[in-house]
C-alpha atoms as a PDB file:
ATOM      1  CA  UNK A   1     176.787 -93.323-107.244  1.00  0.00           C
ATOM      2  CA  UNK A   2     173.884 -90.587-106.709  1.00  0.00           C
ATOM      3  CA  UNK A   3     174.669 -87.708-109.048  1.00  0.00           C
ATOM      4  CA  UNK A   4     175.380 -84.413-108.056  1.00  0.00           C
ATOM      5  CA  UNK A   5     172.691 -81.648-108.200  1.00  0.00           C
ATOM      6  CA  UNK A   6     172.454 -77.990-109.735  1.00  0.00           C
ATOM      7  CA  UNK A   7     171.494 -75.400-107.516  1.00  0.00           C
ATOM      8  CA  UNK A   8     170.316 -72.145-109.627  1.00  0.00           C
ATOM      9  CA  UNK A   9     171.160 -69.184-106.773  1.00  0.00           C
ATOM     10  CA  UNK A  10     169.825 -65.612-106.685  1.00  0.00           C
ATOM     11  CA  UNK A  11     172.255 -63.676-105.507  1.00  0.00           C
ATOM     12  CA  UNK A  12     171.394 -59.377-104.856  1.00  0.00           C
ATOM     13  CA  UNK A  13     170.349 -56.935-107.439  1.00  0.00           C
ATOM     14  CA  UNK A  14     172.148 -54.119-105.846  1.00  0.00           C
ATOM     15  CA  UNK A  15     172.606 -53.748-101.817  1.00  0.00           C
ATOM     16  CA  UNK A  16     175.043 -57.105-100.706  1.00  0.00           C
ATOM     17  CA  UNK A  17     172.591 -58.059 -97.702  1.00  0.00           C
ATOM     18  CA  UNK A  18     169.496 -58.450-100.385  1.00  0.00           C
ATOM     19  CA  UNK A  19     170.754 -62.350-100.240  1.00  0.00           C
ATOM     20  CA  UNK A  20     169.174 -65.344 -98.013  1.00  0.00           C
ATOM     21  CA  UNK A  21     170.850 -67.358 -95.269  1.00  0.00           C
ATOM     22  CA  UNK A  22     170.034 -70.223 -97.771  1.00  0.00           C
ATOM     23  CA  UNK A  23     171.775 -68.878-100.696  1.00  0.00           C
ATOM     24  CA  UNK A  24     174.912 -68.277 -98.804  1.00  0.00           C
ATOM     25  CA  UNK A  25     175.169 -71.789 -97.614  1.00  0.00           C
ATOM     26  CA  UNK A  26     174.630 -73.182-100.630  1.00  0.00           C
ATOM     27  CA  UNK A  27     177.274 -71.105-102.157  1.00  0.00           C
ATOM     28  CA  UNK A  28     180.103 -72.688 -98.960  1.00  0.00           C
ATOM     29  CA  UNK A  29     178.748 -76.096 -99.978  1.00  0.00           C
ATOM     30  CA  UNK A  30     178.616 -76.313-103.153  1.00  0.00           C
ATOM     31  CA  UNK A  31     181.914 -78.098-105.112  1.00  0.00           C
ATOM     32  CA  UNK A  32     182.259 -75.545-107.558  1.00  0.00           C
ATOM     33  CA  UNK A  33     179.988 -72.194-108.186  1.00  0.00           C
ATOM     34  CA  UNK A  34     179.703 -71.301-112.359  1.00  0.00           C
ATOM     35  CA  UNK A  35     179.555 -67.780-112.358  1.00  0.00           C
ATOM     36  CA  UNK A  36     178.472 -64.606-115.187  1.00  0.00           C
ATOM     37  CA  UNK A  37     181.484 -62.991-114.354  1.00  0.00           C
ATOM     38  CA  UNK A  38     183.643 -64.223-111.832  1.00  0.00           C
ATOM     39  CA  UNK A  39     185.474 -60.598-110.852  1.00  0.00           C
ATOM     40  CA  UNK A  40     182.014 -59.395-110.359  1.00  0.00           C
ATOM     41  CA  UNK A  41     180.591 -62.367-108.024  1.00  0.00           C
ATOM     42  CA  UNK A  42     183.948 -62.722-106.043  1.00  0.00           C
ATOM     43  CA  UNK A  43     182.863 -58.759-104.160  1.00  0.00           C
ATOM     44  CA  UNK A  44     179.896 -60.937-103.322  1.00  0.00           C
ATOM     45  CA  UNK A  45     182.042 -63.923-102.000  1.00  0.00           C
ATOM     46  CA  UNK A  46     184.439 -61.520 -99.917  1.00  0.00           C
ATOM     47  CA  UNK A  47     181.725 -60.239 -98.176  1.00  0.00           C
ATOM     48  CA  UNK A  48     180.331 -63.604 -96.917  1.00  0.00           C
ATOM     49  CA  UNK A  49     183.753 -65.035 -97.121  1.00  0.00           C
ATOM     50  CA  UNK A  50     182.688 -67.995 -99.607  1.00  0.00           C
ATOM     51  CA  UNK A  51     185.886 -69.852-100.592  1.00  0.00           C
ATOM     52  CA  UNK A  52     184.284 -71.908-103.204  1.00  0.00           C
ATOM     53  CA  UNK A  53     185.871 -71.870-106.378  1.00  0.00           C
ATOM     54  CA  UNK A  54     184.280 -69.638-109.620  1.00  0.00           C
ATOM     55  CA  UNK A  55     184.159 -71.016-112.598  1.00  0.00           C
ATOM     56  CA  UNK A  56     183.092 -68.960-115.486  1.00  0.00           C
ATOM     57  CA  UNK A  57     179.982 -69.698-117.562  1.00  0.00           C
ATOM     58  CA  UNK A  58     178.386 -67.921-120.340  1.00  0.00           C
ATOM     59  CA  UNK A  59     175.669 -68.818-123.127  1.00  0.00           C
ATOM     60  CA  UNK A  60     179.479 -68.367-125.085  1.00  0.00           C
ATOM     61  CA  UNK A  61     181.169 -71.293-123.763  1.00  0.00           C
ATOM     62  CA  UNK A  62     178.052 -73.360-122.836  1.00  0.00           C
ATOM     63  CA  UNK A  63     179.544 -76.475-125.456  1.00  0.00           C
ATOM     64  CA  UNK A  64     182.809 -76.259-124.105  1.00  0.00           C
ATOM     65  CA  UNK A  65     181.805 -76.716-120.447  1.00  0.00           C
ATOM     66  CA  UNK A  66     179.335 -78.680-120.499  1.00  0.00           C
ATOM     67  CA  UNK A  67     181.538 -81.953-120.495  1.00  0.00           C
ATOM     68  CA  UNK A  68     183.202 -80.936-117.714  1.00  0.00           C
ATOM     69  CA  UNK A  69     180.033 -79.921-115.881  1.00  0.00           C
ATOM     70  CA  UNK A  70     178.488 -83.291-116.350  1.00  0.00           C
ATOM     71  CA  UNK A  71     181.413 -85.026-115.208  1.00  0.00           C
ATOM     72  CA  UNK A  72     181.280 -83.041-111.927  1.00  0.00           C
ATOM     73  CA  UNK A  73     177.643 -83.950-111.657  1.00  0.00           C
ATOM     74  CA  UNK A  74     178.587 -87.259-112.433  1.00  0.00           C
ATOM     75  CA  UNK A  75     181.060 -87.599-109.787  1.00  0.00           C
ATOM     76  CA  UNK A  76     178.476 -86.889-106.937  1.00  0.00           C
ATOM     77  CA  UNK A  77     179.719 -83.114-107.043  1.00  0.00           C
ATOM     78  CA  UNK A  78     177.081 -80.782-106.466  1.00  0.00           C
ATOM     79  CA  UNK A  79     177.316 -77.405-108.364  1.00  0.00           C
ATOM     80  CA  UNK A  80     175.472 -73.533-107.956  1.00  0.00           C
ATOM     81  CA  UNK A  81     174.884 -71.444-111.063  1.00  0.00           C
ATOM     82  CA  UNK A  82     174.679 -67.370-110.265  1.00  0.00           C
ATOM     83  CA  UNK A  83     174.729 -64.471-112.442  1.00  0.00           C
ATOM     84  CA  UNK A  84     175.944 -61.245-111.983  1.00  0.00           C
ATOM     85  CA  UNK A  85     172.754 -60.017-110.353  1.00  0.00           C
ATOM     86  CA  UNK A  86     169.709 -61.214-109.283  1.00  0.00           C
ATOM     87  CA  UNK A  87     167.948 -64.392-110.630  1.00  0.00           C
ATOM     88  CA  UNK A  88     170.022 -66.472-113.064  1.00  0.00           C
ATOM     89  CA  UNK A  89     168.421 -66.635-116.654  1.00  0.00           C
ATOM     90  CA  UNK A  90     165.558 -64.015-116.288  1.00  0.00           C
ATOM     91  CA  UNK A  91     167.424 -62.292-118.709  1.00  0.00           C
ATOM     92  CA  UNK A  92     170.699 -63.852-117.861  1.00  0.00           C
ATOM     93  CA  UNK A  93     172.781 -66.714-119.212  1.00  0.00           C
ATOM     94  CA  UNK A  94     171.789 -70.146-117.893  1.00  0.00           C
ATOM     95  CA  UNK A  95     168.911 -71.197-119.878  1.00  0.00           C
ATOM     96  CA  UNK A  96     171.260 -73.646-122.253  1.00  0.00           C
ATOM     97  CA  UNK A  97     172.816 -75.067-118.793  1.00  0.00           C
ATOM     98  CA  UNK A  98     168.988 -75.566-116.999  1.00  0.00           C
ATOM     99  CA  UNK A  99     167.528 -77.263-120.210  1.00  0.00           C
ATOM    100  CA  UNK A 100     170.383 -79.514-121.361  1.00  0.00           C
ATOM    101  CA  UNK A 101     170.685 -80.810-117.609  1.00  0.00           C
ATOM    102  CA  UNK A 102     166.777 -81.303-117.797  1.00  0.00           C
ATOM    103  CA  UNK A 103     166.883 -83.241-120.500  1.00  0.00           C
ATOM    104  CA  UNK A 104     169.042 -85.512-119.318  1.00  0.00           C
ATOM    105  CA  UNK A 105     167.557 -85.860-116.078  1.00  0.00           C
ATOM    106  CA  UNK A 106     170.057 -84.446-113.666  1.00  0.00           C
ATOM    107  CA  UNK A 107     168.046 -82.662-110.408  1.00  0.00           C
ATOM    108  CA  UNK A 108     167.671 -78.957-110.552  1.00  0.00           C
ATOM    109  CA  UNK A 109     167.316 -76.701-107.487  1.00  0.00           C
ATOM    110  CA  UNK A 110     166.053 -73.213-107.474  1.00  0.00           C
ATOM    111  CA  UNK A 111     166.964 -70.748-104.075  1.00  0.00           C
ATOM    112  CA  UNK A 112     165.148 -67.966-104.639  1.00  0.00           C
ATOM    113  CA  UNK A 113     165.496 -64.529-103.724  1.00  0.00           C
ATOM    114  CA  UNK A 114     166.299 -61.235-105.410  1.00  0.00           C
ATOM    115  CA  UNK A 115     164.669 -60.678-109.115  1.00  0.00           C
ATOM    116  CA  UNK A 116     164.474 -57.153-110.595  1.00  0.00           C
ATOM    117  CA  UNK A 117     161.264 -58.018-112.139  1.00  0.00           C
ATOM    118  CA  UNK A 118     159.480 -58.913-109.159  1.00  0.00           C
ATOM    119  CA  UNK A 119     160.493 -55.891-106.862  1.00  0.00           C
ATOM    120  CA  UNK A 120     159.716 -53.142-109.287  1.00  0.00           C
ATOM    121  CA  UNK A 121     156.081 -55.009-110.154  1.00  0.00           C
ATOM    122  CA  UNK A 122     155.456 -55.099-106.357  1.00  0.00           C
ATOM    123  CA  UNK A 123     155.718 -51.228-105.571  1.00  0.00           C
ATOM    124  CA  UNK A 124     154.348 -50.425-109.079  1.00  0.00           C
ATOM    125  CA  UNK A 125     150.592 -49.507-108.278  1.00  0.00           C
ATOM    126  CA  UNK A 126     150.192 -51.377-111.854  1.00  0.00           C
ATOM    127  CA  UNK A 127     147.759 -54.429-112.071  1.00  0.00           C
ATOM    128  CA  UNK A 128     149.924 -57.693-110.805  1.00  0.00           C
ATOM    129  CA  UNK A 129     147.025 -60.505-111.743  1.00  0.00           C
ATOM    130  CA  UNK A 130     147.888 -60.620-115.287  1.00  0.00           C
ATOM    131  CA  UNK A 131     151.390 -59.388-116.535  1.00  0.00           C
ATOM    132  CA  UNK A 132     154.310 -60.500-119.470  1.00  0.00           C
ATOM    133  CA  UNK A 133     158.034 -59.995-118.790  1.00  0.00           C
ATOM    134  CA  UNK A 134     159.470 -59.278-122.206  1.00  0.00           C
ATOM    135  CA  UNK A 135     162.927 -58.364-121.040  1.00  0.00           C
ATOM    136  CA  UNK A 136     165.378 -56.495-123.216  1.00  0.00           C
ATOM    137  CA  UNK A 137     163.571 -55.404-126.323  1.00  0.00           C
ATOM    138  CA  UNK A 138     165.210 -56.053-130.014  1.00  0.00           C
ATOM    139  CA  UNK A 139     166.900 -53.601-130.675  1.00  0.00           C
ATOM    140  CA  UNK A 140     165.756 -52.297-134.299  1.00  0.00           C
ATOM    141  CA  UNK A 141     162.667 -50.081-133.469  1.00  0.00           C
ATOM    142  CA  UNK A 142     160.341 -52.127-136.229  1.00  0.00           C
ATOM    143  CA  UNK A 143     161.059 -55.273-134.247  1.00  0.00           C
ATOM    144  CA  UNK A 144     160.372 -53.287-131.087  1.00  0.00           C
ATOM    145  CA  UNK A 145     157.151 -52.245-132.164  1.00  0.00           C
ATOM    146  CA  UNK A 146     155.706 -55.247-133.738  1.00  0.00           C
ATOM    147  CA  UNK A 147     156.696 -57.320-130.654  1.00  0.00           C
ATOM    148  CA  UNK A 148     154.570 -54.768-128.147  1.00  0.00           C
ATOM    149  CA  UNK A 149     151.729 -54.623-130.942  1.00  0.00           C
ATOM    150  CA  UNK A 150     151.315 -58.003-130.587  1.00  0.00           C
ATOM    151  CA  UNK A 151     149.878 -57.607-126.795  1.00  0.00           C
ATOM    152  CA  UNK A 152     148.020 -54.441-127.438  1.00  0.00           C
ATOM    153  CA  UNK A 153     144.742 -55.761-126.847  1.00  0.00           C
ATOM    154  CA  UNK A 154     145.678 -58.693-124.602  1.00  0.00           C
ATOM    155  CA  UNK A 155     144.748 -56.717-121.177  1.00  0.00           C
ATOM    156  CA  UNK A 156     147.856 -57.340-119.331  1.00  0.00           C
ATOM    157  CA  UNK A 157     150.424 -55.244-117.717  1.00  0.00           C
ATOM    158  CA  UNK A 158     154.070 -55.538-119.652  1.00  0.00           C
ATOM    159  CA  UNK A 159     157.758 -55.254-117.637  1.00  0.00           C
ATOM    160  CA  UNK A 160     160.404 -54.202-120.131  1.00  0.00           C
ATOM    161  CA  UNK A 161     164.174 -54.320-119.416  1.00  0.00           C
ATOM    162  CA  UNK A 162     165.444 -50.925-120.404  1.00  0.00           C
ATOM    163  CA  UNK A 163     169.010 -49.372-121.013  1.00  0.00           C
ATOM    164  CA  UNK A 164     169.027 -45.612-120.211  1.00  0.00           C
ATOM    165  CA  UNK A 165     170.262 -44.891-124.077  1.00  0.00           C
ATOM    166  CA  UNK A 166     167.228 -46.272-124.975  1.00  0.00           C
ATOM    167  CA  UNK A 167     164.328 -45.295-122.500  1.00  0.00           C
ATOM    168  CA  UNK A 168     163.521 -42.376-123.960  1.00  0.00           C
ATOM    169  CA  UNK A 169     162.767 -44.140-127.362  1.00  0.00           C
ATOM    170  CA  UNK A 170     160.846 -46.804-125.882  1.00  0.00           C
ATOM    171  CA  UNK A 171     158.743 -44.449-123.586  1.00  0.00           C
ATOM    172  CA  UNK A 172     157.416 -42.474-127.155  1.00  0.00           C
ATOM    173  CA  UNK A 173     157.214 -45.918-128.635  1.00  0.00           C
ATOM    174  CA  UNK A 174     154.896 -47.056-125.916  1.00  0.00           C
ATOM    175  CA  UNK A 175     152.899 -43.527-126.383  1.00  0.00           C
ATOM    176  CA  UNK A 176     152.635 -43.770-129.943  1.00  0.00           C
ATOM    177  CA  UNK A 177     151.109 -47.729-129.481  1.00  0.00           C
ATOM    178  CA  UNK A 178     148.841 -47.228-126.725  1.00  0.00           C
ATOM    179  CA  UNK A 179     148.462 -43.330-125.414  1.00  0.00           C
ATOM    180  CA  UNK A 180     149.077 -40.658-123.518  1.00  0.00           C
ATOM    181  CA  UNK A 181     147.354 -41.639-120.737  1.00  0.00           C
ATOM    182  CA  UNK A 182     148.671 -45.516-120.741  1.00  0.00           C
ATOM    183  CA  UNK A 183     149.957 -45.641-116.384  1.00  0.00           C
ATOM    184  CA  UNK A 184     153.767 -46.745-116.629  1.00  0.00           C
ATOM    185  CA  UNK A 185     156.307 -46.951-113.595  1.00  0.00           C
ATOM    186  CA  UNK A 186     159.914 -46.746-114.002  1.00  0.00           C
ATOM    187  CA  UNK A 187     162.042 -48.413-111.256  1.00  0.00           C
ATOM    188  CA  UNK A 188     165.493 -47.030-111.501  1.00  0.00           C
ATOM    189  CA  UNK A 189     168.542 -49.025-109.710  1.00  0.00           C
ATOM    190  CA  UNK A 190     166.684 -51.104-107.337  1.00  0.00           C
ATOM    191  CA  UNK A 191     168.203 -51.905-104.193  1.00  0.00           C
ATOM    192  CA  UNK A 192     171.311 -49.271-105.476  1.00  0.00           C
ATOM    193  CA  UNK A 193     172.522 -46.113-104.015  1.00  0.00           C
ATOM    194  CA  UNK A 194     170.485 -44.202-106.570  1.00  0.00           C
ATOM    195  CA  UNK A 195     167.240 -45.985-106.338  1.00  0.00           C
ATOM    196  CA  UNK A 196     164.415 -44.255-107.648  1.00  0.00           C
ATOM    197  CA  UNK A 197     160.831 -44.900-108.848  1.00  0.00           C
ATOM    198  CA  UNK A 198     158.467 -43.264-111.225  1.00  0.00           C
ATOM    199  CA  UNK A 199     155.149 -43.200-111.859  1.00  0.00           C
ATOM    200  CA  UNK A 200     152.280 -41.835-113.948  1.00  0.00           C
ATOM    201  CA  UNK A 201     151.135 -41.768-117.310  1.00  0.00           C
ATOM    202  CA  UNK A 202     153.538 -41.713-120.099  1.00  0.00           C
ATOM    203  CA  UNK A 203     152.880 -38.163-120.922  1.00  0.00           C
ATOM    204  CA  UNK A 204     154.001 -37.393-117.707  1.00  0.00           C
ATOM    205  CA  UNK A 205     156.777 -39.242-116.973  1.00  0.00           C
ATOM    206  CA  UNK A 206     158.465 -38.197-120.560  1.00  0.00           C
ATOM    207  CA  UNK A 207     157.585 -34.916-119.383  1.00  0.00           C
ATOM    208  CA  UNK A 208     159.610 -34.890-116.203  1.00  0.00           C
ATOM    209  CA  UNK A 209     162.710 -36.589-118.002  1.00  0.00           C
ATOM    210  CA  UNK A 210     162.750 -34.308-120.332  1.00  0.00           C
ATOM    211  CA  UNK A 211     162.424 -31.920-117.588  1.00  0.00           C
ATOM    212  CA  UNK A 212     165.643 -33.154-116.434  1.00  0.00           C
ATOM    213  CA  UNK A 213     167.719 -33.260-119.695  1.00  0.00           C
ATOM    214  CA  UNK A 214     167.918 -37.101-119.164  1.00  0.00           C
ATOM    215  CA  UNK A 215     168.203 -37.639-123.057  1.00  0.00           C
ATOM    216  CA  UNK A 216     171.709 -35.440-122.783  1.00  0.00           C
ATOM    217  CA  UNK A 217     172.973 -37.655-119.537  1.00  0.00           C
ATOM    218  CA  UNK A 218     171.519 -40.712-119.524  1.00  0.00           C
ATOM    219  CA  UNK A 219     172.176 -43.194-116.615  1.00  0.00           C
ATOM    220  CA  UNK A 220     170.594 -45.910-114.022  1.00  0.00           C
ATOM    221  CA  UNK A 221     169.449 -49.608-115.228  1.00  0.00           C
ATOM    222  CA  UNK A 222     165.775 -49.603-115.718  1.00  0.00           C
ATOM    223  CA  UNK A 223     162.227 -51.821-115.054  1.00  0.00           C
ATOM    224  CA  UNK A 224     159.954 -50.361-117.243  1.00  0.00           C
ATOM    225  CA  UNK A 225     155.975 -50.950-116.653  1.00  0.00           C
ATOM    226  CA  UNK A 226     152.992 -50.038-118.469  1.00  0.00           C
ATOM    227  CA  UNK A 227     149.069 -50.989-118.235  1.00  0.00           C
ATOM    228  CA  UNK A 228     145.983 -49.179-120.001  1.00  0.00           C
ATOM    229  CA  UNK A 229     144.174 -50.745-116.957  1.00  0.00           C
END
């Protein structure tokens, strides 16, 4: 019997229609759809009216499901990992799932389409040819700054994953390794309501934050970009 396949599905960062025809079909096909959260993805399944079952699936539980996973693949079943936004593991659970099923040779099937990363480097203004994603941060600022030291002289433009609690602290952390006058962009709920972007050098974007009391009301889910180029 041919063995089912995994289909890894990007799903919107923010507005419902940022999703492709392809994505939703897969979704109606699939046997079974292993979701982040399955309250979150089933607003996205009302609105295409996608019937197939959620299953939940987390870096958490990855041992416990990944019998029953196999023996759906096993079976001829084919299955679609999402997260709850955007591009599963680029920053998201699944990278436990993708590699064990690698390993033992099952097929693996990317449809692409939304990725926070991508869209905020795109309207940047920042150098694209040579970048490093280095999501979320750690949180302890030592560890933060030893990681970003490490790339100080490397030339390339680095995309951070930032919470709003801790912008501000990585924005004077980013001033204090490079300078003042390092460009950085800060894309602010892409594809949301409240979609904003930033740019200019540090010195000036702290500025205007600070401008705006954002340290006392923090809010919004941030790309943060910076280049000395």
């Amino acid at each position: 019997m041919t063995k089912g396949k995994l289909y890894v599905v990007a799903t919107p960062i923010g507005n419902l229609e940022d999703i492709t025809f392809r994505a939703i079909s897969t979704l109606k096909d699939v046997a079974f759809v292993l979701a982040e959260d399955t309250r979150e993805s089933k607003k996205l399944f009302d609105r295409y009216d996608i019937k197939t079952q959620l299953i939940s699936y987390r870096d958490q539980n990855h041992l416990a499901m990944m019998d029953k996973i196999k023996e759906k693949l096993d079976m001829g079943l084919d299955l679609a990992l999402i997260s709850d936004a955007g591009t599963p593991l680029i920053s998201d659970p699944g990278y436990k799932l993708v590699n064990t099923l690698r390993e033992l040779e099952y097929e693996v099937i990317s449809i692409p389409g939304a990725s926070a990363l991508i869209a905020a480097l795109s309207i940047s203004g920042l150098p694209t040819d040579k970048f490093l994603f280095l999501g979320f941060l750690p949180k302890s600022n030592e560890r933060r700054k030893k990681l970003v030291e490490k790339y100080i002289d490397d030339d390339v433009t680095l995309v951070i994953y930032e919470s709003p609690k801790r912008l501000m602290k990585l924005l004077d952390l980013m001033e204090e390794i490079f300078s003042k006058e390092c460009n950085c962009f800060l894309a602010k709920d892409i594809s949301k309501l409240r979609e904003e972007s930033i740019y200019g050098s540090i010195e000036d974007v702290v500025s205007l934050l600070r401008e705006r009391d954002f340290e006392n009301s923090p809010h919004g889910e941030y790309v943060a970009i910076f280049s000395n180029k």
